[in-house]
Protein backbone atom coordinates (compact mmCIF):
# COMPACT_ATOMS: atom_id res chain seq x y z
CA UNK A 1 0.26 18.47 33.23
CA UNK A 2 -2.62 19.36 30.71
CA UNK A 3 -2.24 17.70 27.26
CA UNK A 4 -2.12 19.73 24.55
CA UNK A 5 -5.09 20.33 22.30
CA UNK A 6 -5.26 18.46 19.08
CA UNK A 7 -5.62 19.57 15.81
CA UNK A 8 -8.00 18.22 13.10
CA UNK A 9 -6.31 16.91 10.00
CA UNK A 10 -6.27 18.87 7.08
CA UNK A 11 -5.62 18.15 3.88
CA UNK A 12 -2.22 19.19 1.98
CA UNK A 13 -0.65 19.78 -1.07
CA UNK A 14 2.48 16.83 -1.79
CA UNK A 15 4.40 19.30 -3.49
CA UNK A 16 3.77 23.45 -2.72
CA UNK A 17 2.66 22.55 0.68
CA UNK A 18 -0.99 24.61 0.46
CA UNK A 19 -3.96 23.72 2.70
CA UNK A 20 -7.27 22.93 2.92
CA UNK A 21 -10.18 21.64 4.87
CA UNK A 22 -11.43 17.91 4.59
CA UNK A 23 -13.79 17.83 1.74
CA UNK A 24 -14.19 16.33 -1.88
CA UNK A 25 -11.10 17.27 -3.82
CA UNK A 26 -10.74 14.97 -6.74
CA UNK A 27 -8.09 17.00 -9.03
CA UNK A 28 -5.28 17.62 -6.68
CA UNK A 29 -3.70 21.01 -5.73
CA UNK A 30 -5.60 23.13 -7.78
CA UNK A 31 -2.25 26.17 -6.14
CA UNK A 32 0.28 24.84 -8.34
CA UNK A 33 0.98 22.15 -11.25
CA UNK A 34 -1.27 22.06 -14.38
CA UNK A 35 -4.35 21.14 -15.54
CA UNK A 36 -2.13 17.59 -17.33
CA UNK A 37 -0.28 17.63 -13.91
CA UNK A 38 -1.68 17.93 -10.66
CA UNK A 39 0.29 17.32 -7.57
CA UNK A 40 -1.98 14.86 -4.79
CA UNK A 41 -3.50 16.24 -1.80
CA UNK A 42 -3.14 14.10 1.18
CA UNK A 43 -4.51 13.69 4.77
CA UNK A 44 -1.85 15.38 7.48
CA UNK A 45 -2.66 15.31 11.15
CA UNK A 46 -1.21 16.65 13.83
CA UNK A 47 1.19 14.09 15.01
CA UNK A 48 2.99 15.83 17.68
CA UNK A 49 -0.69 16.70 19.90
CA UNK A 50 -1.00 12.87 19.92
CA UNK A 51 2.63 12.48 20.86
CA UNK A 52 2.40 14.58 23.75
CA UNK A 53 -1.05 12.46 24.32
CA UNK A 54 0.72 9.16 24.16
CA UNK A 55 -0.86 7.84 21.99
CA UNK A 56 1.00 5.19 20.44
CA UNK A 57 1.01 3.43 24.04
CA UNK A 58 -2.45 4.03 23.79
CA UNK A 59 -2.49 1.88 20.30
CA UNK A 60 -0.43 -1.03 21.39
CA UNK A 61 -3.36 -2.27 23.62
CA UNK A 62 -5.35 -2.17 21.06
CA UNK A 63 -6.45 -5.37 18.76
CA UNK A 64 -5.12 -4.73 15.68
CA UNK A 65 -7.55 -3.89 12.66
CA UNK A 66 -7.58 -0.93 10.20
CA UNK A 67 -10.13 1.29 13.29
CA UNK A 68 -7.74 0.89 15.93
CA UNK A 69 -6.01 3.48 14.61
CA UNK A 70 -8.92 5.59 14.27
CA UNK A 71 -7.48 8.94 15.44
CA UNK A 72 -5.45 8.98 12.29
CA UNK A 73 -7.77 8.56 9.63
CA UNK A 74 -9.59 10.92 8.27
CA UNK A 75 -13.20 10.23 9.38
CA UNK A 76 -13.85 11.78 12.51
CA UNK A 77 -13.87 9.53 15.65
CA UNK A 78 -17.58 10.84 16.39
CA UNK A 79 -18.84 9.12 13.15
CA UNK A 80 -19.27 5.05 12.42
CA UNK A 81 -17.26 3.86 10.01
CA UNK A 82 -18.54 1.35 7.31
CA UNK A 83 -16.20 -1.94 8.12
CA UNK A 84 -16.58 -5.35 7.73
CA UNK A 85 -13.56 -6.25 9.85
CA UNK A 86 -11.37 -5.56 7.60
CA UNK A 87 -7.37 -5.59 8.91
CA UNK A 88 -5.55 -7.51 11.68
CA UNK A 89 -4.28 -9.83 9.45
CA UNK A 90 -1.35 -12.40 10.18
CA UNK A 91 2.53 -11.61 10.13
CA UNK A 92 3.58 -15.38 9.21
CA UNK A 93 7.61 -16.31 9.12
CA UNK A 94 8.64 -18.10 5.77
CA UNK A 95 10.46 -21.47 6.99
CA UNK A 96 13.96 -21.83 6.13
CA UNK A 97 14.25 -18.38 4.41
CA UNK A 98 17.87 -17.57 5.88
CA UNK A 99 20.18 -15.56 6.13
CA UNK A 100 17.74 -12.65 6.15
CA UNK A 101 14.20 -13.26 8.44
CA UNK A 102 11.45 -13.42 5.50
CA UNK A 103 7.61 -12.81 6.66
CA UNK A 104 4.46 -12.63 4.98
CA UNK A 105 1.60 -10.01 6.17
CA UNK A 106 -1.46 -11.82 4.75
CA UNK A 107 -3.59 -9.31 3.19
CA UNK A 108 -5.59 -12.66 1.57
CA UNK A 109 -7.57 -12.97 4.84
CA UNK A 110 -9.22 -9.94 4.39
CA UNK A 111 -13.01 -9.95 3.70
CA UNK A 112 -13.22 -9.81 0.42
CA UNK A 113 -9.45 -11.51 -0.23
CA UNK A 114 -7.34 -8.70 -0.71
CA UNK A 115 -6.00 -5.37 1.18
CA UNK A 116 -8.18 -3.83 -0.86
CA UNK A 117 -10.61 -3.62 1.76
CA UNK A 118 -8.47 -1.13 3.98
CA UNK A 119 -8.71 1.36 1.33
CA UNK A 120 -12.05 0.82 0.63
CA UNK A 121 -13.04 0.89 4.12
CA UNK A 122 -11.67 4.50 4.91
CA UNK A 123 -12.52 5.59 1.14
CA UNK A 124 -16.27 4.68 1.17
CA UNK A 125 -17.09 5.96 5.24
CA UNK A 126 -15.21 9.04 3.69
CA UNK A 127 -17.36 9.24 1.06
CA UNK A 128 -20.55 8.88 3.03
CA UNK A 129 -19.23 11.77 5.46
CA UNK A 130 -18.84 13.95 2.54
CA UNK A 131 -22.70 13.32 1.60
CA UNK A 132 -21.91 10.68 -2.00
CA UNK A 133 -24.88 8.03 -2.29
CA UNK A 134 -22.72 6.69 -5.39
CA UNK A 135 -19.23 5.71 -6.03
CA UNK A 136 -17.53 4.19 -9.29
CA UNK A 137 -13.64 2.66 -9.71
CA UNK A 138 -12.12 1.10 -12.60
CA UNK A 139 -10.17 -2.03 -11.76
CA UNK A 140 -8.39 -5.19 -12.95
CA UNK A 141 -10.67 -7.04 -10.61
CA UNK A 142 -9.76 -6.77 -6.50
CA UNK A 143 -10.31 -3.23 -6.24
CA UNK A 144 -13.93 -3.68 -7.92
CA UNK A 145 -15.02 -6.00 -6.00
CA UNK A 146 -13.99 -4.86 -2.73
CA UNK A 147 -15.68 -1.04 -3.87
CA UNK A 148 -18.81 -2.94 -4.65
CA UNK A 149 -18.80 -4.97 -1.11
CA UNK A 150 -18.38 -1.32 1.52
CA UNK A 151 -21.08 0.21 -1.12
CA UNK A 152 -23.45 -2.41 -0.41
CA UNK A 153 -22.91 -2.45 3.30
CA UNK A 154 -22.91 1.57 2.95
CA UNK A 155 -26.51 1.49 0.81
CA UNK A 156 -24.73 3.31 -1.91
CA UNK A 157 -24.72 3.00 -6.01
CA UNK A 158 -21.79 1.88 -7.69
CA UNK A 159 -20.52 1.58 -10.93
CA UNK A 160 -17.41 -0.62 -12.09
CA UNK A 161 -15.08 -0.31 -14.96
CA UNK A 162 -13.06 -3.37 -15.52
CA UNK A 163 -10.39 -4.32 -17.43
CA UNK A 164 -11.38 -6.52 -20.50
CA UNK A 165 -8.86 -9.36 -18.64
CA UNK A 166 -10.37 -9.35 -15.03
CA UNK A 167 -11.89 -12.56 -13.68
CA UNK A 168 -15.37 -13.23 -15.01
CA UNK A 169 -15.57 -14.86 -10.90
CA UNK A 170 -14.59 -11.06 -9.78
CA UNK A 171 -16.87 -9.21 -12.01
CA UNK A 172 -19.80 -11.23 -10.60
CA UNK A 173 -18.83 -10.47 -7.20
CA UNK A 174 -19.36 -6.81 -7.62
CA UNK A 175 -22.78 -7.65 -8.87
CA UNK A 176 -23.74 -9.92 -6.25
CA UNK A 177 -23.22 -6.99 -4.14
CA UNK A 178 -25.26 -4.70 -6.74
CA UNK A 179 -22.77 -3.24 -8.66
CA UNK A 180 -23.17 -2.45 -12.28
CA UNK A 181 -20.16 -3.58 -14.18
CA UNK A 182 -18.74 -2.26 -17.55
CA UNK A 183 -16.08 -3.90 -19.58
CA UNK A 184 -13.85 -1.40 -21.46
CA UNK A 185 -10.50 -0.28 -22.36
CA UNK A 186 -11.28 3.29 -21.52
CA UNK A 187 -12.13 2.59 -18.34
CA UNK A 188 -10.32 6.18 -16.91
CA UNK A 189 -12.07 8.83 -19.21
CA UNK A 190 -15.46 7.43 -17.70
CA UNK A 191 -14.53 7.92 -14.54
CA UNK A 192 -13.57 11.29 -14.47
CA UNK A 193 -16.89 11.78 -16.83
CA UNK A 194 -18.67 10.39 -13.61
CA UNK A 195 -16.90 12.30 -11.45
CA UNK A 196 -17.10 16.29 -12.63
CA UNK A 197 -20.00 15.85 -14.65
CA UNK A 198 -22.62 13.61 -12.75
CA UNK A 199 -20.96 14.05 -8.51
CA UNK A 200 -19.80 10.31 -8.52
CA UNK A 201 -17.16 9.74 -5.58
CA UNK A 202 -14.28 8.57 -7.47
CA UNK A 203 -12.77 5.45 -5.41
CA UNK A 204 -9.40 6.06 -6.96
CA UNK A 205 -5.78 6.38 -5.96
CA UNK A 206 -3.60 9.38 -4.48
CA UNK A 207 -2.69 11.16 -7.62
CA UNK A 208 -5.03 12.12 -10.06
CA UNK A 209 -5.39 10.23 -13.00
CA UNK A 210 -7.35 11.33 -13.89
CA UNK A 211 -9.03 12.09 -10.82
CA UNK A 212 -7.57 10.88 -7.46
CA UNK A 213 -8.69 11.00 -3.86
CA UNK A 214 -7.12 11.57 -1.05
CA UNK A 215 -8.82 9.19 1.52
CA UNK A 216 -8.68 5.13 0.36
CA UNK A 217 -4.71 5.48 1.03
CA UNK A 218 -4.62 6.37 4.73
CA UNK A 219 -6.11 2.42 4.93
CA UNK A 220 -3.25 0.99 3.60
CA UNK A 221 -1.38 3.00 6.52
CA UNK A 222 -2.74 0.66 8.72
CA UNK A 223 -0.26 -2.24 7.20
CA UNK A 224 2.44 -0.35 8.54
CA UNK A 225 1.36 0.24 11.52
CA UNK A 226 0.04 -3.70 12.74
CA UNK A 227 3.84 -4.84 10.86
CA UNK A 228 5.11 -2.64 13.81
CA UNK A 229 3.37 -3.58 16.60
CA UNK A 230 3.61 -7.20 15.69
CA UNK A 231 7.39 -7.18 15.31
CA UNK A 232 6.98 -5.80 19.26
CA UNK A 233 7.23 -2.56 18.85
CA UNK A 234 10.02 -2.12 16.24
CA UNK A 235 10.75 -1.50 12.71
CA UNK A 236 11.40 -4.04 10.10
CA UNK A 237 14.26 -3.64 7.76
CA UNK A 238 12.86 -4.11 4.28
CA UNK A 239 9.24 -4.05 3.01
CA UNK A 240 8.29 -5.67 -0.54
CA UNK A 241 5.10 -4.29 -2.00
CA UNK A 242 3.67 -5.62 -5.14
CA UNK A 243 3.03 -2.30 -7.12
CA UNK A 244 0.62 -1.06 -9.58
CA UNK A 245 -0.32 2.67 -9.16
CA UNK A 246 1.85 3.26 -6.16
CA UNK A 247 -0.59 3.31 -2.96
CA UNK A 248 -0.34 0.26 -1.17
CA UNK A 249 3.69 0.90 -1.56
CA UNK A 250 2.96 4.55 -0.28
CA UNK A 251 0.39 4.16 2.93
CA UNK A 252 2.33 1.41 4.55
CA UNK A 253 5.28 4.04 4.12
CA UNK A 254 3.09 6.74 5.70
CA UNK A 255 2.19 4.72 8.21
CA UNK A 256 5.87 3.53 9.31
CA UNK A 257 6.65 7.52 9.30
CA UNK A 258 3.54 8.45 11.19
CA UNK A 259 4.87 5.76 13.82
CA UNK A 260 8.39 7.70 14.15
CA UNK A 261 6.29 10.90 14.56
CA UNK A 262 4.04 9.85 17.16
CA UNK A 263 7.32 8.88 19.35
CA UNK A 264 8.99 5.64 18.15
CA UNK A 265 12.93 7.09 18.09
CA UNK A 266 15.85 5.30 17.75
CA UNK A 267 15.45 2.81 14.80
CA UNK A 268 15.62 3.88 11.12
CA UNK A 269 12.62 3.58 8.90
CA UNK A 270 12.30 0.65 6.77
CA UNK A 271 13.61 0.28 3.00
CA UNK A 272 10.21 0.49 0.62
CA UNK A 273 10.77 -1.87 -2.42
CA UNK A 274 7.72 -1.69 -5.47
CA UNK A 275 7.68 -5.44 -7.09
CA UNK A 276 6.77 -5.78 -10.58
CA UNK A 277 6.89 -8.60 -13.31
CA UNK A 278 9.64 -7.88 -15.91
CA UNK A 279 6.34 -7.98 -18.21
CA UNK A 280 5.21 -4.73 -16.78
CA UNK A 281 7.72 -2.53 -14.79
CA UNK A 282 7.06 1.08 -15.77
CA UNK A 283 7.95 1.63 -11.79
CA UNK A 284 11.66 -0.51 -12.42
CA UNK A 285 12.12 1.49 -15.46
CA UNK A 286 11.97 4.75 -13.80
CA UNK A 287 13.71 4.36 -10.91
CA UNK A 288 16.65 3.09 -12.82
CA UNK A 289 16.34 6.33 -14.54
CA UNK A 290 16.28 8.12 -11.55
CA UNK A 291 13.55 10.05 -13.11
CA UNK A 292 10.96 11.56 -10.71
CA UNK A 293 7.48 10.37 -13.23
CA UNK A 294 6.96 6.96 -14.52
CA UNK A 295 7.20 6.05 -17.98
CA UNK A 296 4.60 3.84 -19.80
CA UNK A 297 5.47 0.19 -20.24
CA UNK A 298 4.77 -0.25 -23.72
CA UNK A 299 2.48 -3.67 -24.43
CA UNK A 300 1.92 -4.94 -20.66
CA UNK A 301 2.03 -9.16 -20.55
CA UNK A 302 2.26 -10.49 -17.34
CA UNK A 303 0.05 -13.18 -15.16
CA UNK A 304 0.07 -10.94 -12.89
CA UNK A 305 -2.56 -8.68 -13.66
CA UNK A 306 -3.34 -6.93 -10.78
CA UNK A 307 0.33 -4.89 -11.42
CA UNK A 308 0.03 -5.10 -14.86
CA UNK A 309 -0.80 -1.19 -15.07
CA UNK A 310 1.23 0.14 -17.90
CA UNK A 311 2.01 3.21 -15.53
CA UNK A 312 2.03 4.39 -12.23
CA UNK A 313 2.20 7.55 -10.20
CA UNK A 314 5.25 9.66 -8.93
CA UNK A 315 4.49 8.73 -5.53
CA UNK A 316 5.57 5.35 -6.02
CA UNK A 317 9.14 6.48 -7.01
CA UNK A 318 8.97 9.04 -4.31
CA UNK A 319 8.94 6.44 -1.84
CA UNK A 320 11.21 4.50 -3.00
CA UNK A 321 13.81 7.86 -2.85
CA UNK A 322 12.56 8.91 0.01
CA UNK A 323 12.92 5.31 1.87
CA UNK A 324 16.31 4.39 0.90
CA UNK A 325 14.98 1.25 -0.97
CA UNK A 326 14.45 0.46 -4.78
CA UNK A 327 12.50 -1.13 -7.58
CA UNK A 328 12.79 -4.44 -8.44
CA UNK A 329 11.49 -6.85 -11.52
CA UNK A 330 10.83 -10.47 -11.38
CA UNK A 331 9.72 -12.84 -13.91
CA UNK A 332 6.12 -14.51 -14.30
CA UNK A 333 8.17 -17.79 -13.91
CA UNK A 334 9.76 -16.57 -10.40
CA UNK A 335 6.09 -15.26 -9.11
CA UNK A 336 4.56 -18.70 -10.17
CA UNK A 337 7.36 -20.46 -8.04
CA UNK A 338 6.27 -17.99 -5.22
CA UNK A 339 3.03 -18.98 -5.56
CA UNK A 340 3.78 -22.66 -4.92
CA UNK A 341 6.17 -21.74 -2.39
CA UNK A 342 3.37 -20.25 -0.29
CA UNK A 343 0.96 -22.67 -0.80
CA UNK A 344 3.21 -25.30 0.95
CA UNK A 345 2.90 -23.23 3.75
CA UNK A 346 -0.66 -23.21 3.38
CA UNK A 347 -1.47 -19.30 1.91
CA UNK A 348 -3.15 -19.40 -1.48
CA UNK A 349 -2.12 -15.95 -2.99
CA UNK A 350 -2.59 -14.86 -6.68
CA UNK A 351 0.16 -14.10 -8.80
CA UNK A 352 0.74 -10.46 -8.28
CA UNK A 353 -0.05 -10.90 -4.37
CA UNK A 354 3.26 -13.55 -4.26
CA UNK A 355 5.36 -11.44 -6.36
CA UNK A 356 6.62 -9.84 -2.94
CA UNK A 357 8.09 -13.28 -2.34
CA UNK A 358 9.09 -13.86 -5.30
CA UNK A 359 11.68 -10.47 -4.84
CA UNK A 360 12.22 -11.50 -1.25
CA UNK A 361 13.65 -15.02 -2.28
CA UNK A 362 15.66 -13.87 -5.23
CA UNK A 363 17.56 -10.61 -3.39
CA UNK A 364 18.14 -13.31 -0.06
CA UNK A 365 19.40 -15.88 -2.45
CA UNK A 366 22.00 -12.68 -3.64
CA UNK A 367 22.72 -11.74 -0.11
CA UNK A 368 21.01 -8.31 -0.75
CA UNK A 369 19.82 -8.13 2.60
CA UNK A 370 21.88 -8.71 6.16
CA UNK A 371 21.38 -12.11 8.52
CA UNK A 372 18.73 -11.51 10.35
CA UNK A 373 17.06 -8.69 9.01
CA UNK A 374 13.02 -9.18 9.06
CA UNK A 375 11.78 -8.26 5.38
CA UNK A 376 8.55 -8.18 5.13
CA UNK A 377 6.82 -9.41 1.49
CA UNK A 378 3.33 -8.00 1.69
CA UNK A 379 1.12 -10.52 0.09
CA UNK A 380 -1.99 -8.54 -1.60
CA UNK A 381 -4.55 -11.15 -2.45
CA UNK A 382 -5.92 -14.49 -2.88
CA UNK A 383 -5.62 -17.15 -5.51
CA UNK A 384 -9.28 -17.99 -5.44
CA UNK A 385 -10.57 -15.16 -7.37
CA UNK A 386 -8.15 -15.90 -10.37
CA UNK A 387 -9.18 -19.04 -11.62
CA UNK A 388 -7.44 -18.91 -15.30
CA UNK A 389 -3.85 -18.31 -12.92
CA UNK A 390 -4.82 -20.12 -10.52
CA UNK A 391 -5.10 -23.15 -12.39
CA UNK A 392 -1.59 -22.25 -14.38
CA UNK A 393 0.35 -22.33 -10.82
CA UNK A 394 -0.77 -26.21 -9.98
CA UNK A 395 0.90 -29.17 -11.14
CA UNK A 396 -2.41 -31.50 -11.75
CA UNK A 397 -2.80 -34.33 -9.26
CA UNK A 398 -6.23 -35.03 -10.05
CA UNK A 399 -7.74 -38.56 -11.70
CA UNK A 400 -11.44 -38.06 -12.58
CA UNK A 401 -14.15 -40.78 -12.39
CA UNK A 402 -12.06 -44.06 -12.96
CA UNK A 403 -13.47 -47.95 -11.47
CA UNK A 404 -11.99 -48.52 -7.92
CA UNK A 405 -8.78 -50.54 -9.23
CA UNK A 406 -7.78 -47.81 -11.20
CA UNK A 407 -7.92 -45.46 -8.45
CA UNK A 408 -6.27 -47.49 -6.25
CA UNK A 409 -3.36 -48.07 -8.55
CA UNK A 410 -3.48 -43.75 -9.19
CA UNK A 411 -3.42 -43.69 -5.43
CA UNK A 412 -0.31 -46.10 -4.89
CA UNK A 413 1.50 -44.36 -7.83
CA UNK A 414 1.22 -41.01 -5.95
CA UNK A 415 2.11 -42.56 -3.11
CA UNK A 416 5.35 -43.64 -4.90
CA UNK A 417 5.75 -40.06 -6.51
CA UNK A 418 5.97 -38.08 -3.41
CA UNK A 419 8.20 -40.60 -1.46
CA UNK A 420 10.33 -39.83 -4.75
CA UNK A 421 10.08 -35.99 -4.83
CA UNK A 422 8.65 -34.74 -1.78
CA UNK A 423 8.06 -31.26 -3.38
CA UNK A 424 5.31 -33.39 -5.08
């Protein structure tokens, strides 16, 4: 039997369903919506030539990492991709999580910290393909970073916006990797300046906002597809994303459909949950208004910033619809437990990375999900990079530069404290 020939991947309107060929399309479906209103355009392939190709047997012998999945992404299989080994990261079990199975896919031992670095991975060999020497983002600090880190290993320009709250420690990470950085409010006017006016590659999300680009999410399909293959081959339940614009809820959701496509029958698709702090949940606030755009959370304050977007794009409430699963809100006091929860099983995340957890705990604690369902709390980034939380999630066990009696007495006291409260 001769396999059928495969298609190349096009890209495709979210919403009136019009094509067009790979290539730099910033503004969405330029067929229907408005100028204020563009539906995305995102990367289809042709799932059912690689079905009859087999080639999801093909992928489970692969090690797992965001290119061993290469035949559906978007760069072609001919060209190198820029990578720094991004992916493969570790499904962990949280101990003693019952009655539903809680894990944790790591994202925080990525290379730059964060699962950033799938979407910048894809985004920036994209945007070499396409001919860009320069690419600009605005960001709250992970997504900046990582951007500046592929540009660098890519020889490219790149310019940062951040918000006036990032991480002084993640601002000078994009400039160790030769980044220019530029603290502002406005960060989204400039980049769309960048983009039609000076030929920037935006490094943005799905749907435009005001530009968007269609390649950085098919990384974040690789989540999905690793959380399959290391379950053995099957689906989970429930996935908690921590959510901000909508994409990293959106490509793992992609990827789990992409999976059923290419073959996998005979289990449903998971429940997609978005995770946001009750100080910012423009995504909560419109799924509970079962309204298909997402309002604007008036006056964001949340330790989490990394979610801490005052809106987000209709994709994210799309998948939630589309997946069966809802939005859910938890407080910065919940996420700071989570963040101490992890790090007694040794992961340091930052806030809004553990705010997956934090969800997980509360709806097993109210019996939202079955015994022994596997939910999986995607955990986004590390604590490292966010000193000013970091420090506001410890309980200080630290004596500074005392004579050696002292610190002997410090060291039987805490000896006495943690036989007292082992949580200590």
């Amino acid at each position: 039997m001769i396999a059928a020939a495969v298609s190349d991947p096009v890209l495709r309107c979210s919403s009136c369903g019009a094509t067009h060929e790979l290539g730099p399309l910033f503004d969405g479906c330029m067929a229907c919506g408005s100028e204020r209103a563009r539906p995305p355009l995102e990367v289809v392939y042709d799932c059912e030539g690689w079905r009859s190709r087999g080639l999801l047997e093909e992928w489970r012998k692969r090690t797992p990492g965001v290119w061993s999945y290469r035949e559906l992404l978007p760069l072609p299989v001919s060209d190198a991709p820029l990578t720094l080994g991004e992916g493969g990261t570790p499904l962990m079990p949280i101990p003693d999580s019952g009655p539903a199975r809680l894990w944790i896919k790591n994202e925080t031992r990525n290379p730059t910290g964060a699962h950033k670095d799938r979407f910048h991975s894809v985004g920036v060999s994209m945007a070499r393909k396409l001919g860009f020497d320069r690419s600009t983002s605005g960001t709250t600090g992970n997504h900046g970073a990582s951007l500046a880190a592929y540009t660098a290993l890519g020889d490219m320009r790149c310019i940062i916006f951040c918000h006036p709250q990032s991480p002084v420690v993640l601002r000078h990470l994009a400039q160790l990797h030769g980044a220019d950085v530029v603290v502002t409010k406005n960060r989204y006017e400039h980049l769309a300046w960048l983009t039609h006016e000076r030929g920037w590659f935006p490094s943005t999300g799905l749907t435009p906002m005001p530009v968007g680009n269609p390649y950085g999410v098919e990384g974040y399909k690789s989540i999905g597809y690793e959380i399959f293959f290391q379950l053995g081959g099957h689906m989970p339940h429930h996935v908690l994303v921590p959510v901000a614009k909508g994409d990293a809820l959106y490509g793992p959701w992609k990827g789990f459909k992409e999976i059923a496509a290419l073959g996998h029958v005979g289990e449903p698709l998971p429940r997609m949950y978005a995770v946001q702090s009750t100080g910012c949940d423009p995504v909560v606030r419109g799924f509970e208004q079962k309204s298909k755009s997402v309002p604007v959370h008036p006056n964001p304050d949340t330790i989490a910033l990394s979610i801490g977007d005052a809106t987000a794009a209709p994709i994210a409430l799309s998948t939630l619809y589309d997946s069966g699963g809802r939005a859910v809100a938890v407080s910065d006091a919940e996420i700071l437990a989570a963040v101490r929860r992890l790090a007694r099983v040794g992961v340091a995340a930052e806030p809004s990375g553990a705010a997956s957890v934090a969800a997980a705990i509360k709806m097993n604690a109210q019996g939202a999900f079955a015994p022994g369902d596997d939910v999986i709390c995607i955990v986004t980034g590390a604590a490292v990079k966010w000193p000013r939380e970091l420090e506001m999630a410890i309980e200080s066990h630290e004596l500074q530069d005392k004579d050696a009696t002292a610190i002997r007495a410090w060291i039987d006291a805490r000896a006495q404290s943690r036989t007292d409260n082992p949580a200590t």
